[in-house]
Protein backbone atom coordinates (compact mmCIF):
# COMPACT_ATOMS: atom_id res chain seq x y z
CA UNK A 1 0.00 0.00 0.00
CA UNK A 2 1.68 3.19 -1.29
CA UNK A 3 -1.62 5.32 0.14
CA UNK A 4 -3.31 5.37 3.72
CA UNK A 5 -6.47 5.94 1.62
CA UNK A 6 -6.31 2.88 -0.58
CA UNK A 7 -7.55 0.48 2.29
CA UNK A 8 -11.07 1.85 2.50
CA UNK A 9 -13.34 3.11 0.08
CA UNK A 10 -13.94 7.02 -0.46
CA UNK A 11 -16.47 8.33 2.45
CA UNK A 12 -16.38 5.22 4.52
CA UNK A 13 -15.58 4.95 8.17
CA UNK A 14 -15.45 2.68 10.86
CA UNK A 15 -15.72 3.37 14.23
CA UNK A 16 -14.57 0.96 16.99
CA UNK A 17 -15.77 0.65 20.41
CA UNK A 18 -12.29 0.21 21.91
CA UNK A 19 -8.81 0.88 20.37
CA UNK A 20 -6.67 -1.84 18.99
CA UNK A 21 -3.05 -1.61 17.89
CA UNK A 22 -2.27 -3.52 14.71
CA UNK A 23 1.19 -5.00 14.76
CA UNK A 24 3.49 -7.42 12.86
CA UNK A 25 4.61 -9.91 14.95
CA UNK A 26 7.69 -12.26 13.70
CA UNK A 27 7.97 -15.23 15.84
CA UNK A 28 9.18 -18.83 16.35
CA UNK A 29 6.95 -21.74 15.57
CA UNK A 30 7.27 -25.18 17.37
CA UNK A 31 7.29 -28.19 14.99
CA UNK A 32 7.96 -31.90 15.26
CA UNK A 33 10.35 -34.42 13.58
CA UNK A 34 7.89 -36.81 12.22
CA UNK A 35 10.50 -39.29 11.10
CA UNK A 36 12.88 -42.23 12.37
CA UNK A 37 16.12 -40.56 13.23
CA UNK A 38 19.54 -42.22 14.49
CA UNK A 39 22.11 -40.28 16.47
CA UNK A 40 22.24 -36.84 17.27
CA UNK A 41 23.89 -35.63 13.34
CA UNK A 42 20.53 -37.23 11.82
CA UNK A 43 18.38 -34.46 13.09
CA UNK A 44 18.54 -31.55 10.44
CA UNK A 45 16.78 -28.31 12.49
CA UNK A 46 15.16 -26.02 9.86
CA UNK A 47 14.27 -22.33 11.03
CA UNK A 48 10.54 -22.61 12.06
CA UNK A 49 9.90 -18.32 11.52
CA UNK A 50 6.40 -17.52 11.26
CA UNK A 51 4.85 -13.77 10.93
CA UNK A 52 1.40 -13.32 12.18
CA UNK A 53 -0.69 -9.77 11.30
CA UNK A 54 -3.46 -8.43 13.50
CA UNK A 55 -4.69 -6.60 16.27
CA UNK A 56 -3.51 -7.26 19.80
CA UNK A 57 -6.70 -7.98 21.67
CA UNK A 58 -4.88 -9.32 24.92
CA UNK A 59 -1.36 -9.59 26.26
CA UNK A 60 -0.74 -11.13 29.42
CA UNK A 61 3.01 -12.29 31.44
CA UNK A 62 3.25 -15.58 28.93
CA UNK A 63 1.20 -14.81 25.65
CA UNK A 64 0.26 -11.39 23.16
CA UNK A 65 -3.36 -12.58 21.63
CA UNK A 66 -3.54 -11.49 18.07
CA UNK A 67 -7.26 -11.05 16.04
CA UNK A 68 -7.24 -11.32 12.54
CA UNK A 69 -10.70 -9.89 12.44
CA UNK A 70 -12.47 -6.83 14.44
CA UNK A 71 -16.36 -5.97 14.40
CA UNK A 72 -17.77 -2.29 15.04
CA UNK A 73 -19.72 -4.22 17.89
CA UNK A 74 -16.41 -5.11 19.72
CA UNK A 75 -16.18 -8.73 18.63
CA UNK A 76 -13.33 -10.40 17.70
CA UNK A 77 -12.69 -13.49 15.82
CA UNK A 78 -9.80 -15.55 14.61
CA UNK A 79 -7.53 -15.07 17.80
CA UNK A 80 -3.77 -16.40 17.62
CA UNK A 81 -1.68 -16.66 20.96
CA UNK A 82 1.76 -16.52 20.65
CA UNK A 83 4.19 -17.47 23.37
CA UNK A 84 6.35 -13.78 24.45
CA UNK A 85 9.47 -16.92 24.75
CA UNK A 86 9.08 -17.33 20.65
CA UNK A 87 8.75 -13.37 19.83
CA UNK A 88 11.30 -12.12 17.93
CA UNK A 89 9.84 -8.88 16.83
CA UNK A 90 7.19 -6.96 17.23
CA UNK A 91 6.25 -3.74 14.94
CA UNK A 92 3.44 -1.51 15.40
CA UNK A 93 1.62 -0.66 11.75
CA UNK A 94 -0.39 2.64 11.42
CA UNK A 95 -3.93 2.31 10.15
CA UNK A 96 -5.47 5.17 8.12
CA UNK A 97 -7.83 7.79 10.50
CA UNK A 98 -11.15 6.03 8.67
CA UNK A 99 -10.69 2.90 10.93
CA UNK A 100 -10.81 4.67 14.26
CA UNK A 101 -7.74 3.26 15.82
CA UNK A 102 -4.49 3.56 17.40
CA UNK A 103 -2.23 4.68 14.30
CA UNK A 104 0.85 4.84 16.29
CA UNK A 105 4.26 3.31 14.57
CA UNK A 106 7.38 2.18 16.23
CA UNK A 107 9.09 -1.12 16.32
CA UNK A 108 9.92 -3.68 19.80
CA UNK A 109 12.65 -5.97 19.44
CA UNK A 110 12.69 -8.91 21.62
């Protein structure tokens, strides 16, 4: 996106009942071996790095709870929890004014 103005059509708004800040978040993902394996050198470790988009809805001492998807009412669906262990960055995105939330910008390194 090159314009704030591109993500919503001309004239529309949306106004949320609480304020969300939308960040990138680039992480480490678990994953499993699912294959017979002898000795230590048999074990070939790949880089697991996911990068999840959304809004945090809920951070807590452990996890940061990311929603893919907000409603005007104040629900929330599609809600990823991510481990604060497996963070490896966090970057806050700016949203255009029409959306009626945070559109602060500044990057967190873990």
């Amino acid at each position: 996106m090159d314009k704030e103005t591109d993500v919503l059509p001309k004239g529309m708004e949306i106004k949320m009942k609480k304020l969300y800040q939308l960040v990138c978040v680039t992480w480490y993902d678990a994953f499993t071996e699912d294959t017979w394996v002898e000795g230590d050198n048999a074990i070939d470790l790949k880089d697991a790095t996911c990068v999840t988009v959304g809004f945090i809805v809920r951070e807590s001492k452990e996890f940061i709870s990311i929603a893919s998807t907000l409603a005007e009412s104040g629900e929330k669906t599609c809600i990823f929890n991510i481990p604060r262990g497996m963070i490896q960055e966090l970057n806050k995105l700016k949203l255009p004014k029409q959306i009626g939330l945070q559109t602060s910008t500044s990057n967190v390194k873990y």
